[in-house]
N, C-alpha and C. Protein backbone atom coordinates (compact mmCIF):
# COMPACT_ATOMS: atom_id res chain seq x y z
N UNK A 1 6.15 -6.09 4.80
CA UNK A 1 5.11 -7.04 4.44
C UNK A 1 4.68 -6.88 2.98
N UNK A 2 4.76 -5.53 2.70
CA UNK A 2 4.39 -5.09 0.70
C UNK A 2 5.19 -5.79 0.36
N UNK A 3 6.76 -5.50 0.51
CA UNK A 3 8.25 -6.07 -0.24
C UNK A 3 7.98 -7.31 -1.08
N UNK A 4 7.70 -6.64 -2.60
CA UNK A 4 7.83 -7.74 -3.29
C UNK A 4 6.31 -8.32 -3.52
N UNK A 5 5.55 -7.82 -3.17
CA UNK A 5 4.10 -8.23 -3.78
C UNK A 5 3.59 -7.16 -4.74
N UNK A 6 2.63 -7.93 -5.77
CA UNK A 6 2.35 -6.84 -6.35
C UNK A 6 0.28 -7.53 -6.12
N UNK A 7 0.03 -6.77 -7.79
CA UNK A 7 -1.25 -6.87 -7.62
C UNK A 7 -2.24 -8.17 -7.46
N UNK A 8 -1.10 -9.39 -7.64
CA UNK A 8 -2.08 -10.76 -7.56
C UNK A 8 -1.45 -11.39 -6.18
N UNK A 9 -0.76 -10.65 -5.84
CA UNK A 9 -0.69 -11.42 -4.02
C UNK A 9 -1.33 -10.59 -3.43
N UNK A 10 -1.11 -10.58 -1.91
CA UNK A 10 -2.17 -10.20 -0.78
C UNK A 10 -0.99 -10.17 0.42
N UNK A 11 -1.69 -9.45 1.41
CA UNK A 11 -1.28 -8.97 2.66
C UNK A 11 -2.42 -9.06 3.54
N UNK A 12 -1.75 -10.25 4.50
CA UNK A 12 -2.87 -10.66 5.34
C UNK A 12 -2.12 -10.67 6.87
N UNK A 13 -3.46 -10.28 7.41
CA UNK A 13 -3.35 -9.62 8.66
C UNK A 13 -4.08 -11.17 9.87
N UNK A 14 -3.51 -10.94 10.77
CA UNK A 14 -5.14 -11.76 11.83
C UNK A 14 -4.85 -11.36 12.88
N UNK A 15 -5.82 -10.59 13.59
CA UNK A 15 -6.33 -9.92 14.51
C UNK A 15 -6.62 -11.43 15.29
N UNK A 16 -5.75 -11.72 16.35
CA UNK A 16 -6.78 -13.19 17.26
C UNK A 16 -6.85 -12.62 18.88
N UNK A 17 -8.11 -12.53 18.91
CA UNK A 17 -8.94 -11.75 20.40
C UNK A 17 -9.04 -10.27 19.56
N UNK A 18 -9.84 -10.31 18.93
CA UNK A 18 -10.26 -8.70 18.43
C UNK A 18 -11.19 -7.79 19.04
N UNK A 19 -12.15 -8.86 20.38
CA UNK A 19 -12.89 -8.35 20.43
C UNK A 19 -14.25 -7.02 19.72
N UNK A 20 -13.68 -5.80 20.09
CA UNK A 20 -14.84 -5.12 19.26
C UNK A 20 -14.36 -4.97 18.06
N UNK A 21 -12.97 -5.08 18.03
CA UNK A 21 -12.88 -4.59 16.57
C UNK A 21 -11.96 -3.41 15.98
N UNK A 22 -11.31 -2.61 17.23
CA UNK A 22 -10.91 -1.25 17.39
C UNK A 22 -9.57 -1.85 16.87
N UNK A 23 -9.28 -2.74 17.14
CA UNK A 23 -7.11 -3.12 16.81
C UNK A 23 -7.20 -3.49 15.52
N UNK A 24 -7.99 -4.17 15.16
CA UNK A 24 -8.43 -5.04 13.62
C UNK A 24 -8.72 -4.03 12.60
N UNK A 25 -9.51 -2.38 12.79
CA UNK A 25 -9.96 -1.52 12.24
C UNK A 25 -8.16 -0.78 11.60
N UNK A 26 -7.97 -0.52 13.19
CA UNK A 26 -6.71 0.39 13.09
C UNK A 26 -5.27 0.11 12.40
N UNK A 27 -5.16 -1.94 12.33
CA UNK A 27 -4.41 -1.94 11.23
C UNK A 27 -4.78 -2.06 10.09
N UNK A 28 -6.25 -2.37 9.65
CA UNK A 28 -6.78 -2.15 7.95
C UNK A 28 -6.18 -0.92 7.56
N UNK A 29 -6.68 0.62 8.53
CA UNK A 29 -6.66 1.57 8.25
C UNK A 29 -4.63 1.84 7.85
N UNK A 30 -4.13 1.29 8.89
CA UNK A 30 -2.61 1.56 8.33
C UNK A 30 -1.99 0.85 7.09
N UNK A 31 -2.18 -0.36 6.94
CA UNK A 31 -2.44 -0.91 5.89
C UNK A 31 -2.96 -0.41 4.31
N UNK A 32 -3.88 0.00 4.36
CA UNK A 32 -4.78 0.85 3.83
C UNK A 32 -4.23 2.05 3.20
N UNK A 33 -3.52 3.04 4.08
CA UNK A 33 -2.49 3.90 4.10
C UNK A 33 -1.30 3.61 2.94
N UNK A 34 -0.69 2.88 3.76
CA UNK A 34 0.70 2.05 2.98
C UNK A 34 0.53 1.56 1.52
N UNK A 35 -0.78 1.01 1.31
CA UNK A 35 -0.98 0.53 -0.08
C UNK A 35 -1.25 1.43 -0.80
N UNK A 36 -2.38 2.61 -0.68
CA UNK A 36 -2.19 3.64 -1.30
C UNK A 36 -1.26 4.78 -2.17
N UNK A 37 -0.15 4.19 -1.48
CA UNK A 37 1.69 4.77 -1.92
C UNK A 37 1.66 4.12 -3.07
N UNK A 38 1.51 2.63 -3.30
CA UNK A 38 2.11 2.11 -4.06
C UNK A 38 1.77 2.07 -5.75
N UNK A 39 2.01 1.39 -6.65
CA UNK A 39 1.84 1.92 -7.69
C UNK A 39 1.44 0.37 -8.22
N UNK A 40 1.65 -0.80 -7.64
CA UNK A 40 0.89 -1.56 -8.30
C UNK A 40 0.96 -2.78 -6.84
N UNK A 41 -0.40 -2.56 -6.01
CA UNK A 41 -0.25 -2.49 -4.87
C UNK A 41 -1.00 -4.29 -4.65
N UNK A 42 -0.61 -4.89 -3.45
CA UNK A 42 -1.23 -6.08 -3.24
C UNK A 42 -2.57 -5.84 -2.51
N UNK A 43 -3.44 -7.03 -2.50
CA UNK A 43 -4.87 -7.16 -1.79
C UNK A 43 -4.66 -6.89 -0.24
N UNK A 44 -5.02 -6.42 0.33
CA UNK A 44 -4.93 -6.39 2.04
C UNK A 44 -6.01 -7.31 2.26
N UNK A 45 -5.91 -8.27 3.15
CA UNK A 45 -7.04 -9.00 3.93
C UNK A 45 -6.76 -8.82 5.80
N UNK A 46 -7.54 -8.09 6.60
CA UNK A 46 -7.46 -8.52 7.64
C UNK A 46 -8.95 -9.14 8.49
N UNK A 47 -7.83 -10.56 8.86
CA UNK A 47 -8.73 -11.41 9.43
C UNK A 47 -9.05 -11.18 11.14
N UNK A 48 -9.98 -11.04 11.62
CA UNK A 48 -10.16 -10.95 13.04
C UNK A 48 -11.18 -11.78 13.65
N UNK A 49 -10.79 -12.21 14.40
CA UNK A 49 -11.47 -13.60 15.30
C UNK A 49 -11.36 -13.42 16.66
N UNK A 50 -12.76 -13.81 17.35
CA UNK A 50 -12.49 -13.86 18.84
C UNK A 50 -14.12 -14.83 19.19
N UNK A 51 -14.17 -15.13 20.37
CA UNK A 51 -15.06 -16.06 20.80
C UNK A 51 -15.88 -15.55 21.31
N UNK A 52 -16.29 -14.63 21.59
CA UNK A 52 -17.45 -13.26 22.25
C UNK A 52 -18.81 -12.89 20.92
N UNK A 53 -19.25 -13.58 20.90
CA UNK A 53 -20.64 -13.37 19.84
C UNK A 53 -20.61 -12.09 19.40
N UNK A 54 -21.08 -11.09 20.79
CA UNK A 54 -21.77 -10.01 20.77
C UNK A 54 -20.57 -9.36 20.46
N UNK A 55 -19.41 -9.45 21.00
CA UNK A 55 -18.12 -8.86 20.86
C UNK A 55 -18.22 -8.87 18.96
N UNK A 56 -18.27 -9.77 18.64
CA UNK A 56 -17.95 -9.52 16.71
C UNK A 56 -18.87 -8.55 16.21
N UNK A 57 -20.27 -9.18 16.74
CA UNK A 57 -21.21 -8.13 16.21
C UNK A 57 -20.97 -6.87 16.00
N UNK A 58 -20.25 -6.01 17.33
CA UNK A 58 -19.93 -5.06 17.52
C UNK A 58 -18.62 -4.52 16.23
N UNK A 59 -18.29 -5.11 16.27
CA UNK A 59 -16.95 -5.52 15.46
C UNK A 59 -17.25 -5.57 14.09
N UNK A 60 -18.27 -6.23 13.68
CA UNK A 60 -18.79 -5.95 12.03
C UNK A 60 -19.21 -4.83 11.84
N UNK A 61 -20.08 -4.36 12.61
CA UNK A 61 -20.77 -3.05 12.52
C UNK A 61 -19.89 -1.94 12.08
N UNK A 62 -19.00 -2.13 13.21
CA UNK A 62 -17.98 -0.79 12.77
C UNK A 62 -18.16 0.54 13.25
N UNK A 63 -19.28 0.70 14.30
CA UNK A 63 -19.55 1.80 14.71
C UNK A 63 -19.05 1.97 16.16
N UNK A 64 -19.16 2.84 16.68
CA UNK A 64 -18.13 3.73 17.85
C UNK A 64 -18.95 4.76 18.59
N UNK A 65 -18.97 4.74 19.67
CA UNK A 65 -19.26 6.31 20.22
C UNK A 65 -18.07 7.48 20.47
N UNK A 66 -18.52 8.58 20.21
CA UNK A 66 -17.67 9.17 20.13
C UNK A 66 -16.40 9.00 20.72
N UNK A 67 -16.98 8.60 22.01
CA UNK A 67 -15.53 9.01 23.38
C UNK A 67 -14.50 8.14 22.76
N UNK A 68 -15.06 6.95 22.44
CA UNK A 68 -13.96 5.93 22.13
C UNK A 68 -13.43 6.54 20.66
N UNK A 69 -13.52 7.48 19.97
CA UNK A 69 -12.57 7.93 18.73
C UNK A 69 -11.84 9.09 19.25
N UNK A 70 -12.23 9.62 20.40
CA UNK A 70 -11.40 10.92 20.66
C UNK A 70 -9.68 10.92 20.73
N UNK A 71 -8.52 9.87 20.77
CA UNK A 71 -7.51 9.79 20.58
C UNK A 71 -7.03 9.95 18.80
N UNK A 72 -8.19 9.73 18.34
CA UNK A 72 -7.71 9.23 16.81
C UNK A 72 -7.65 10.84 16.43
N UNK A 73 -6.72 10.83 15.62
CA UNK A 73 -6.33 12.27 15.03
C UNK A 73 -7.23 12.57 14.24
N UNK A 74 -7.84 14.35 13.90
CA UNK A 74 -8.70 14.26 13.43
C UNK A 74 -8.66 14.39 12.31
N UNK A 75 -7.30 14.19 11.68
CA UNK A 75 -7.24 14.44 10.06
C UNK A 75 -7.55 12.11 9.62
N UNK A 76 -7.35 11.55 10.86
CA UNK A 76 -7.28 10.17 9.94
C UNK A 76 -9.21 10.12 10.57
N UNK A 77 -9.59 10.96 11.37
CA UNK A 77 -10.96 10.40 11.45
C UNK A 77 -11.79 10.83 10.60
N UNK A 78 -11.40 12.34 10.19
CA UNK A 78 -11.93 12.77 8.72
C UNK A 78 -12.01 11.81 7.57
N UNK A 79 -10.83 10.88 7.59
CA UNK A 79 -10.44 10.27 5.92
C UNK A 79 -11.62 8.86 6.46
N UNK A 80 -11.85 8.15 7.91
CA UNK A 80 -11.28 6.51 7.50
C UNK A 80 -12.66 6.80 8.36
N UNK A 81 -13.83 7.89 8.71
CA UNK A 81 -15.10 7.30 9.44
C UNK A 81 -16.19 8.57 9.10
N UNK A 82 -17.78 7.73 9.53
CA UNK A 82 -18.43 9.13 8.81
C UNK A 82 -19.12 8.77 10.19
N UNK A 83 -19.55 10.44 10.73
CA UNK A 83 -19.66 10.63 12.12
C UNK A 83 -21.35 10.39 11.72
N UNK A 84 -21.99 9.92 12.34
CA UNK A 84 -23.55 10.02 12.71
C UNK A 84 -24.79 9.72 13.97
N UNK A 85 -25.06 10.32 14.16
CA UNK A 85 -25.93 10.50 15.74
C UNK A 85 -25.08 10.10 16.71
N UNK A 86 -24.24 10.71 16.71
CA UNK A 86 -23.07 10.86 17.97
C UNK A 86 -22.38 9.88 17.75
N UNK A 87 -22.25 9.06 16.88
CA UNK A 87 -21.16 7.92 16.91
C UNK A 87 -20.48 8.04 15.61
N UNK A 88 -19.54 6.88 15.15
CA UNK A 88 -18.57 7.32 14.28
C UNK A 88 -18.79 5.55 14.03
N UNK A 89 -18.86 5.66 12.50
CA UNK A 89 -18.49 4.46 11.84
C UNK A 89 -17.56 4.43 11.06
N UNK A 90 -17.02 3.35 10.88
CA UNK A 90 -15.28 3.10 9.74
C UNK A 90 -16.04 3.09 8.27
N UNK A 91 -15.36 3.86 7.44
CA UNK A 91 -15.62 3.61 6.61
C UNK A 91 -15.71 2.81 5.33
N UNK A 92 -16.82 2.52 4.40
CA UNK A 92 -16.73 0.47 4.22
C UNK A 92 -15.90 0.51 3.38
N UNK A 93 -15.05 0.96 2.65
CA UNK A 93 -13.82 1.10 2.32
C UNK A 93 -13.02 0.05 2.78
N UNK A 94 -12.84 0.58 4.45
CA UNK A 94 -11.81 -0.15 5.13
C UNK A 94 -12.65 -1.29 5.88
N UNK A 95 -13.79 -1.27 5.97
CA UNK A 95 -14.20 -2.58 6.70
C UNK A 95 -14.85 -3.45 5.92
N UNK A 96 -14.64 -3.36 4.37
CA UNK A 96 -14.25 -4.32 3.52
C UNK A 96 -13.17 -5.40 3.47
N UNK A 97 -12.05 -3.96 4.33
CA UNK A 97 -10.92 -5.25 4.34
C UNK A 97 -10.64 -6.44 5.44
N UNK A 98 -11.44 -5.89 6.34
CA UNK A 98 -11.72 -6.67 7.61
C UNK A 98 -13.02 -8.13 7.54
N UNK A 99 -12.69 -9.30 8.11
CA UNK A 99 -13.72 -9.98 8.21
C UNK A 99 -13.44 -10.43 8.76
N UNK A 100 -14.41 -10.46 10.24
CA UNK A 100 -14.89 -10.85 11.62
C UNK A 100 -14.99 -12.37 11.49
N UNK A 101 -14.61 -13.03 12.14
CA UNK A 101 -15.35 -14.48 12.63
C UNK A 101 -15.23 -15.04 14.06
N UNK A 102 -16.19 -15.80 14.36
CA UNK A 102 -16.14 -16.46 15.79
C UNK A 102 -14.90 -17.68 15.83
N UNK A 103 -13.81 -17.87 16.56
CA UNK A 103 -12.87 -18.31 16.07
C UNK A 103 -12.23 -18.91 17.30
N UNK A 104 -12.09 -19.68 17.76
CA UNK A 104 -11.22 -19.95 19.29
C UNK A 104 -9.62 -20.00 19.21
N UNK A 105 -8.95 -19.38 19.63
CA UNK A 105 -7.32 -19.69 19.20
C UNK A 105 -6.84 -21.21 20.04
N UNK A 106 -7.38 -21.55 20.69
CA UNK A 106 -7.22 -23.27 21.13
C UNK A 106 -7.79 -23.86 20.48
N UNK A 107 -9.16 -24.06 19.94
CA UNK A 107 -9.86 -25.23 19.60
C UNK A 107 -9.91 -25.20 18.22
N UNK A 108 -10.00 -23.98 17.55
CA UNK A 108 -9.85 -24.24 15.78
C UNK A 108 -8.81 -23.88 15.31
N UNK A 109 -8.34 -24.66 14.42
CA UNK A 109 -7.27 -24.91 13.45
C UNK A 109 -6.80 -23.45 13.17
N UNK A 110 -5.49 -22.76 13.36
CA UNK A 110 -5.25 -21.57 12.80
C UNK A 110 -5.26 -21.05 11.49
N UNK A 111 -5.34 -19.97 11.09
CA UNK A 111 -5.52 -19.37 10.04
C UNK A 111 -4.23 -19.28 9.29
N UNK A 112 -3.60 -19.50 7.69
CA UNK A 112 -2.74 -19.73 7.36
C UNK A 112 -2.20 -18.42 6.01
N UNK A 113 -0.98 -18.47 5.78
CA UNK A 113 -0.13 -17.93 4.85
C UNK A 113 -0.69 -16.16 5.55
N UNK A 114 -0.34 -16.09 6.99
CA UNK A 114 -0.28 -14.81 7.49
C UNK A 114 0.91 -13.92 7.41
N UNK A 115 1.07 -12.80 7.22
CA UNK A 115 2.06 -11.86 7.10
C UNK A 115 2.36 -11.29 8.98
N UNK A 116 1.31 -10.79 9.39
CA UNK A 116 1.09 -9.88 10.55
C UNK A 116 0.51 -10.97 11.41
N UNK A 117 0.38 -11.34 12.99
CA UNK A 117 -0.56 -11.78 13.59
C UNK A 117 -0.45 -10.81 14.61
N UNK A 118 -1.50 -9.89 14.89
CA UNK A 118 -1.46 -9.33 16.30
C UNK A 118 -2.10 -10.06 17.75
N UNK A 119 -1.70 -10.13 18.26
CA UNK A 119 -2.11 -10.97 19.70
C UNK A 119 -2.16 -10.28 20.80
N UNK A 120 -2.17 -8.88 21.25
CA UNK A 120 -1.66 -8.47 21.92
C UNK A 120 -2.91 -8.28 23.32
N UNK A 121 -2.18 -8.70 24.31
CA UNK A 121 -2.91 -8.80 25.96
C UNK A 121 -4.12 -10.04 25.39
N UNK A 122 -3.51 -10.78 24.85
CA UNK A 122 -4.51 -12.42 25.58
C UNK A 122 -3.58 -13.51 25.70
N UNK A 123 -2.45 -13.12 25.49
CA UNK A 123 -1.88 -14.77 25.90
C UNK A 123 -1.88 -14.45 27.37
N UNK A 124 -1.76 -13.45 27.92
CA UNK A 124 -1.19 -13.16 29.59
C UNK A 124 -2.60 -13.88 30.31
N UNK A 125 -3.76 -14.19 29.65
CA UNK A 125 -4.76 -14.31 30.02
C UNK A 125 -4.93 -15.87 30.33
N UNK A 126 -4.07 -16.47 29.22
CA UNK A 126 -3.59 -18.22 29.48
C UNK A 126 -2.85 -18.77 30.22
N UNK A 127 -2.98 -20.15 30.70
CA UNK A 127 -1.78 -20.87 31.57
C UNK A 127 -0.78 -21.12 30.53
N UNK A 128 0.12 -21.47 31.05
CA UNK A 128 1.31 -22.15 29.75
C UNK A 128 1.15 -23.23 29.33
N UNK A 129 0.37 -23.98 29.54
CA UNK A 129 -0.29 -25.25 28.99
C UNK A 129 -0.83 -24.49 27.65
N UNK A 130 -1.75 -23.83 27.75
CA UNK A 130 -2.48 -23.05 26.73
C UNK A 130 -1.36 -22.18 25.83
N UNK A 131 -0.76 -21.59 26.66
CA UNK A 131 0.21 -20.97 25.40
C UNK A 131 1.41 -21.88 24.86
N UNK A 132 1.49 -23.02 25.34
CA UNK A 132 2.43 -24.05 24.72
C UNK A 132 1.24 -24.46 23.01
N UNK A 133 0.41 -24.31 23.90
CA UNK A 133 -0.42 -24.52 22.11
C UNK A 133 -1.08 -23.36 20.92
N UNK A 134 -0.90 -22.71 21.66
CA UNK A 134 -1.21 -21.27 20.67
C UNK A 134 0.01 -20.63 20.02
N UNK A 135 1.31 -20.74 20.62
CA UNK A 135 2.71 -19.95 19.90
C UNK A 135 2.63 -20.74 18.92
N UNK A 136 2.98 -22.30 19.08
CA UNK A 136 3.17 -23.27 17.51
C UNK A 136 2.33 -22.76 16.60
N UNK A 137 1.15 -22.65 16.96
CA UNK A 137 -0.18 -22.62 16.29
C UNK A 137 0.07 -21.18 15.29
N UNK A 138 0.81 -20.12 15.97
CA UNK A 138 0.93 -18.94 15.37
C UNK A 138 1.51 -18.71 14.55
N UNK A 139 3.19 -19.30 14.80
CA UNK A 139 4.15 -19.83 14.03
C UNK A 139 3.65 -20.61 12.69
N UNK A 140 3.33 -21.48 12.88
CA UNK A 140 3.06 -22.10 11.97
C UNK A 140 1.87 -21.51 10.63
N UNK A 141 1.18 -20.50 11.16
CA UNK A 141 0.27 -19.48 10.17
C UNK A 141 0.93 -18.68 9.94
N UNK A 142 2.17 -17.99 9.94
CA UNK A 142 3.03 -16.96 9.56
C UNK A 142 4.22 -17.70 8.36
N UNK A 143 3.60 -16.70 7.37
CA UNK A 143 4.84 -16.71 6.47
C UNK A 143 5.97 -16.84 6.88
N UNK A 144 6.82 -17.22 6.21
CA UNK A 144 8.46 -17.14 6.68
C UNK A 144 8.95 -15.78 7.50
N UNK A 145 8.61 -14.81 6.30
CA UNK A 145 9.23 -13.42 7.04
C UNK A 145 8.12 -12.65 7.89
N UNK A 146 6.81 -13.13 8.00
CA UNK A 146 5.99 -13.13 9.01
C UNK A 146 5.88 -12.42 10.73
N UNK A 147 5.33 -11.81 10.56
CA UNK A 147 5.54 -10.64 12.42
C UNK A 147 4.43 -11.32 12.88
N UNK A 148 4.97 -11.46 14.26
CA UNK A 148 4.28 -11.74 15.86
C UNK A 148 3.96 -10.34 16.56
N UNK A 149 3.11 -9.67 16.76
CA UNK A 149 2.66 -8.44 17.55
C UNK A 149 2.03 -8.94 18.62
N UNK A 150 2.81 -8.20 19.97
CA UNK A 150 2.43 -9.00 21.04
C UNK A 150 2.45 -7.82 22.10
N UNK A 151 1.25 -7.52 23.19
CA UNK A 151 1.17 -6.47 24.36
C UNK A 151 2.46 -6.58 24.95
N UNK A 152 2.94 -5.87 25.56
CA UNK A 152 3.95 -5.43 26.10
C UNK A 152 4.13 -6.32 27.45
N UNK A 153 3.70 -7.17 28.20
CA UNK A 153 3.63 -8.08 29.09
C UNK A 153 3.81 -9.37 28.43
N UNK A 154 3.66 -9.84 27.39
CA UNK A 154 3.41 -10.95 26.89
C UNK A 154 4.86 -11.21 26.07
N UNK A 155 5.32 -12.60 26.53
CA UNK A 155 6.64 -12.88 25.73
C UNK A 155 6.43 -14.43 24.98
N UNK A 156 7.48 -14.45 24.56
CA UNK A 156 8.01 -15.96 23.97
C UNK A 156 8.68 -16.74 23.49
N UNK A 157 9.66 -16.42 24.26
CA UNK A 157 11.59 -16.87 24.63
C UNK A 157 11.20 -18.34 24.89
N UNK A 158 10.16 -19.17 25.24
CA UNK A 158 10.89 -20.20 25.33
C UNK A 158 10.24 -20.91 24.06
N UNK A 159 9.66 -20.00 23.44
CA UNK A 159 9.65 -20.35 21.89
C UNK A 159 10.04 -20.18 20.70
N UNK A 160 11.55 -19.73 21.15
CA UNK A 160 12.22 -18.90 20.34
C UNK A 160 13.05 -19.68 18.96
N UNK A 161 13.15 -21.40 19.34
CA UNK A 161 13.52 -21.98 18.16
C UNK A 161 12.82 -23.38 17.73
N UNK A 162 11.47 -22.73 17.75
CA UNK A 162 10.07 -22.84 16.41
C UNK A 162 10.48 -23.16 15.36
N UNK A 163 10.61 -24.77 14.42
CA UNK A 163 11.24 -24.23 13.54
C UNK A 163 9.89 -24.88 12.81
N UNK A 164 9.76 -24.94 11.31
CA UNK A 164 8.87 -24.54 10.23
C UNK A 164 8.61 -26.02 10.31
């Protein structure tokens, strides 16, 4: 997704069903990572959208209780959160690069010139009526060389020749 960008392009992400915020955080933070290598590095933007009010709120904030950071290694929770009264917030570093919005993946217009779209465990949640209109929709916001990230239940073979 870097290949070939430098400091006046961008690397854009969209998180669609982000709910709290934890998938949207965790690729800023890898992201984040990766650009750091580089020596004359592009903008990261990741976009995250979901239809749950309270769900974004949660999601801007950026804060955590502990239990829910205990998988994260503790050398990346050292770098990417600052622990306080038992919870753990991202640090605004990285949740600079993130911006939350209320967003429906059926009813509003998709988000465009995406690199990454992660989707993963909500299409399984749609009829195929509904996902006959959300794959185009995805497709069509992804760059050419553009990735589909999708839960491990969730496919899209019979959308396999999408063309531009």
């Amino acid at each position: 997704m870097f290949e070939g960008k430098g400091r006046h392009d961008s690397v854009r992400a969209w998180v669609a069903g982000c709910a709290t915020g934890e998938e949207a955080y965790s690729i800023a933070m890898l992201l984040y990572e990766h650009r750091a290598k580089l020596s004359n590095p592009p903008k990261v933007q990741v976009l995250a959208s979901d239809i749950d009010e309270m769900a974004i709120g949660v999601a801007r904030s950026g804060r955590y209780p502990a239990l829910l950071v205990k998988d994260i290694p503790p050398e990346r929770l050292a770098h990417f959160f600052t622990s306080a009264d038992g919870s753990y917030q991202v640090r605004k570093e990285v949740r600079e690069l993130c911006t939350f919005s209320m967003h429906s993946i059926i009813r509003d217009p998709p988000f465009s010139r995406i690199d990454l779209i992660s989707c993963r465990n909500l299409l399984i949640y749609l009829d195929s009526e509904l996902q006959n209109r959300v794959i185009p929709a995805f497709h069509y916001s992804l760059v050419p060389s553009g990735h589909l990230l999708l839960g491990s239940s969730e496919m899209v073979s019979r959308h396999m020749n999408c063309s531009r």
